[in-house]
C-alpha atoms as a PDB file:
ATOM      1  CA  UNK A   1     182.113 122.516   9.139  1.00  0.00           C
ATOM      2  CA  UNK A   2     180.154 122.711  12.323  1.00  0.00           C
ATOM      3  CA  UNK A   3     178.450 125.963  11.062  1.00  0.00           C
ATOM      4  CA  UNK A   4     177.256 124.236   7.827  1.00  0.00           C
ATOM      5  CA  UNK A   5     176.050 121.675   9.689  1.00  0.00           C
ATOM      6  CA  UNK A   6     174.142 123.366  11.693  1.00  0.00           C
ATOM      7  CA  UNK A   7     173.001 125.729   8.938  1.00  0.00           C
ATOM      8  CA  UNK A   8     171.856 122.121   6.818  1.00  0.00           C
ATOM      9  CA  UNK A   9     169.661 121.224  10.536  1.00  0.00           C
ATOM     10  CA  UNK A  10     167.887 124.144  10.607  1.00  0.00           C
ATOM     11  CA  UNK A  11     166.561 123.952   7.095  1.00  0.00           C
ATOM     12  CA  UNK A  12     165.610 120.253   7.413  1.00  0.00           C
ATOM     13  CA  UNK A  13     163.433 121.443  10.796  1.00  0.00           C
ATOM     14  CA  UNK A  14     162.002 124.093   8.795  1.00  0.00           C
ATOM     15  CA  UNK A  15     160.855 122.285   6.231  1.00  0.00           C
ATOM     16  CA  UNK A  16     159.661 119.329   8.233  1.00  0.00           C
ATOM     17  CA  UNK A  17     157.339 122.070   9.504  1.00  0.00           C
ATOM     18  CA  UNK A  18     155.700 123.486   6.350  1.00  0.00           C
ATOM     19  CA  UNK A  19     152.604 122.088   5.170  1.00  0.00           C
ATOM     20  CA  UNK A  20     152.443 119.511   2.259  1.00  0.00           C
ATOM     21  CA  UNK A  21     148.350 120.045   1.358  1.00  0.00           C
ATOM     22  CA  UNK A  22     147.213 123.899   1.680  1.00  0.00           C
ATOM     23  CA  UNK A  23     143.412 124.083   2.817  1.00  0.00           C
ATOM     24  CA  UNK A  24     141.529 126.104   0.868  1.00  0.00           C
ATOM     25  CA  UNK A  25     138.060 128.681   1.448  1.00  0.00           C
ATOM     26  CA  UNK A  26     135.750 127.670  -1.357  1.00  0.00           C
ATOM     27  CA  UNK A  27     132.708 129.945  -1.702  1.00  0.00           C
ATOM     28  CA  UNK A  28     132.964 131.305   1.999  1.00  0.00           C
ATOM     29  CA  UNK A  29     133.385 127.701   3.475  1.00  0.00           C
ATOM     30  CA  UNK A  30     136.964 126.440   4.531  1.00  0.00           C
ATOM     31  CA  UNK A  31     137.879 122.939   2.870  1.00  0.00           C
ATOM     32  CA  UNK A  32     140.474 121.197   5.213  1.00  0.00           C
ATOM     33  CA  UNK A  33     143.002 118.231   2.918  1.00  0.00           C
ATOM     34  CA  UNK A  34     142.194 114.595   3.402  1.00  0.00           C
ATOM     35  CA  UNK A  35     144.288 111.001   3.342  1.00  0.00           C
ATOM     36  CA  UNK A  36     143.260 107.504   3.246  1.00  0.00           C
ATOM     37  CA  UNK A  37     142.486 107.423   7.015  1.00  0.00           C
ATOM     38  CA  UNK A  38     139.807 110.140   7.236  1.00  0.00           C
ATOM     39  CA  UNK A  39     137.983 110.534   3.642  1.00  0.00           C
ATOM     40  CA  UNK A  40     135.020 109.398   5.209  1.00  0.00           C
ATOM     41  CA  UNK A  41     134.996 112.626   7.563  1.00  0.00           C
ATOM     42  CA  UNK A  42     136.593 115.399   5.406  1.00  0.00           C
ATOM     43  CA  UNK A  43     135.964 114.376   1.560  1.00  0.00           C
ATOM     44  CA  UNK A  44     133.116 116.788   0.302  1.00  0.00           C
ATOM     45  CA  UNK A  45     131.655 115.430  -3.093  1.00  0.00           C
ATOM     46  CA  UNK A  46     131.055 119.125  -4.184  1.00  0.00           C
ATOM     47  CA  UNK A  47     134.409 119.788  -3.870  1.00  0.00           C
ATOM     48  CA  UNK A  48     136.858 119.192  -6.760  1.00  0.00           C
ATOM     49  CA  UNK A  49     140.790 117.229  -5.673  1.00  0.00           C
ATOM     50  CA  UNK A  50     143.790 116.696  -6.186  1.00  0.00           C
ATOM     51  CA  UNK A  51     146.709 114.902  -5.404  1.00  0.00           C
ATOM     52  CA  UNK A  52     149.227 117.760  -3.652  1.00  0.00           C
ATOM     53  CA  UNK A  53     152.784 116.661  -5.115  1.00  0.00           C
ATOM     54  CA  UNK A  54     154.405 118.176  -2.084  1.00  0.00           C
ATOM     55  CA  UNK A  55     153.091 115.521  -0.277  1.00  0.00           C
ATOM     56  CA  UNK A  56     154.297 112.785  -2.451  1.00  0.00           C
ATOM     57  CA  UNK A  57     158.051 114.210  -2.769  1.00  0.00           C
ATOM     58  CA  UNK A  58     158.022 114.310   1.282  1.00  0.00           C
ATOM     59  CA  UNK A  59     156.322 110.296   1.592  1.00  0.00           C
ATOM     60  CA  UNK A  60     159.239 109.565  -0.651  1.00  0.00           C
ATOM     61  CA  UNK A  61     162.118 111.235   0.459  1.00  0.00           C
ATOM     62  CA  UNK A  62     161.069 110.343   4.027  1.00  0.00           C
ATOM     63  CA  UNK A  63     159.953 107.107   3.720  1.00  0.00           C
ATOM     64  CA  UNK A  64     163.010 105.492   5.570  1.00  0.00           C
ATOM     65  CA  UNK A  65     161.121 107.397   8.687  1.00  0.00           C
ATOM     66  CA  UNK A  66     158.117 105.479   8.287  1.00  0.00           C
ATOM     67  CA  UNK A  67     156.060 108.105  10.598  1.00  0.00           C
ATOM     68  CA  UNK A  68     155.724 110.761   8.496  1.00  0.00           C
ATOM     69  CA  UNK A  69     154.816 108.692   5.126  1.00  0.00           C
ATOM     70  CA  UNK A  70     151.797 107.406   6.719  1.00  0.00           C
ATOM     71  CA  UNK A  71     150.677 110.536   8.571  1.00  0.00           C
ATOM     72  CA  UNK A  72     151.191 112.416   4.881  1.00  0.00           C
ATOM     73  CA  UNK A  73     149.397 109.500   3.163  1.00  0.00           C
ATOM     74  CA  UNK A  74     146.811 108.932   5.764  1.00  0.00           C
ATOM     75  CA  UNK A  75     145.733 112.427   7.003  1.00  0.00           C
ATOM     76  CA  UNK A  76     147.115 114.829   4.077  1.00  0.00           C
ATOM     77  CA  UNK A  77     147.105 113.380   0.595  1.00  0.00           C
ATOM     78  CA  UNK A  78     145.010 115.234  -1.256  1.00  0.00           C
ATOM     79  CA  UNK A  79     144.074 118.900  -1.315  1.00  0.00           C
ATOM     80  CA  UNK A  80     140.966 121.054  -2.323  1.00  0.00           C
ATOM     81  CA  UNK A  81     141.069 122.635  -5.695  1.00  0.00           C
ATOM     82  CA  UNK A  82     138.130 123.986  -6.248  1.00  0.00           C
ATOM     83  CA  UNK A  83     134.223 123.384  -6.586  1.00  0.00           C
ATOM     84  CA  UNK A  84     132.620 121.253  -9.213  1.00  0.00           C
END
């Protein structure tokens, strides 16, 4: 029991580490992913989006949290795709 236990806590931290948006290098210039809170600073108009569904599964599934559903939704909504 304790061993599955801890086995089930080690793959919740790891994948509370991985990265929801991926940043992408669009013709030799690194695009970084963008939320509500900072599209003003990191939303390119050249650059084509879209909404990275990782990032929506974790807001939901951690949304009792609170924290992380507004970092993911404010700082890493949306990832680069490619350019228009």
């Amino acid at each position: 029991m304790k061993r599955t236990l801890l086995l089930a806590a080690a793959l919740a931290s790891t994948l509370l580490l991985t990265a929801c948006g991926n940043d992408k290098t669009i013709n030799g210039k690194k695009y970084q992913t963008y939320g509500v809170f900072n599209e003003d600073t990191r939303k390119d108009p050249n650059i084509k989006y879209e909404v990275s569904a990782g990032s929506v599964i974790w807001a939901i599934i951690l949304c009792e949290t609170v924290v992380f559903p507004v970092y993911i939704i404010g700082w890493d909504l949306w990832q680069p795709v490619s350019a228009k």
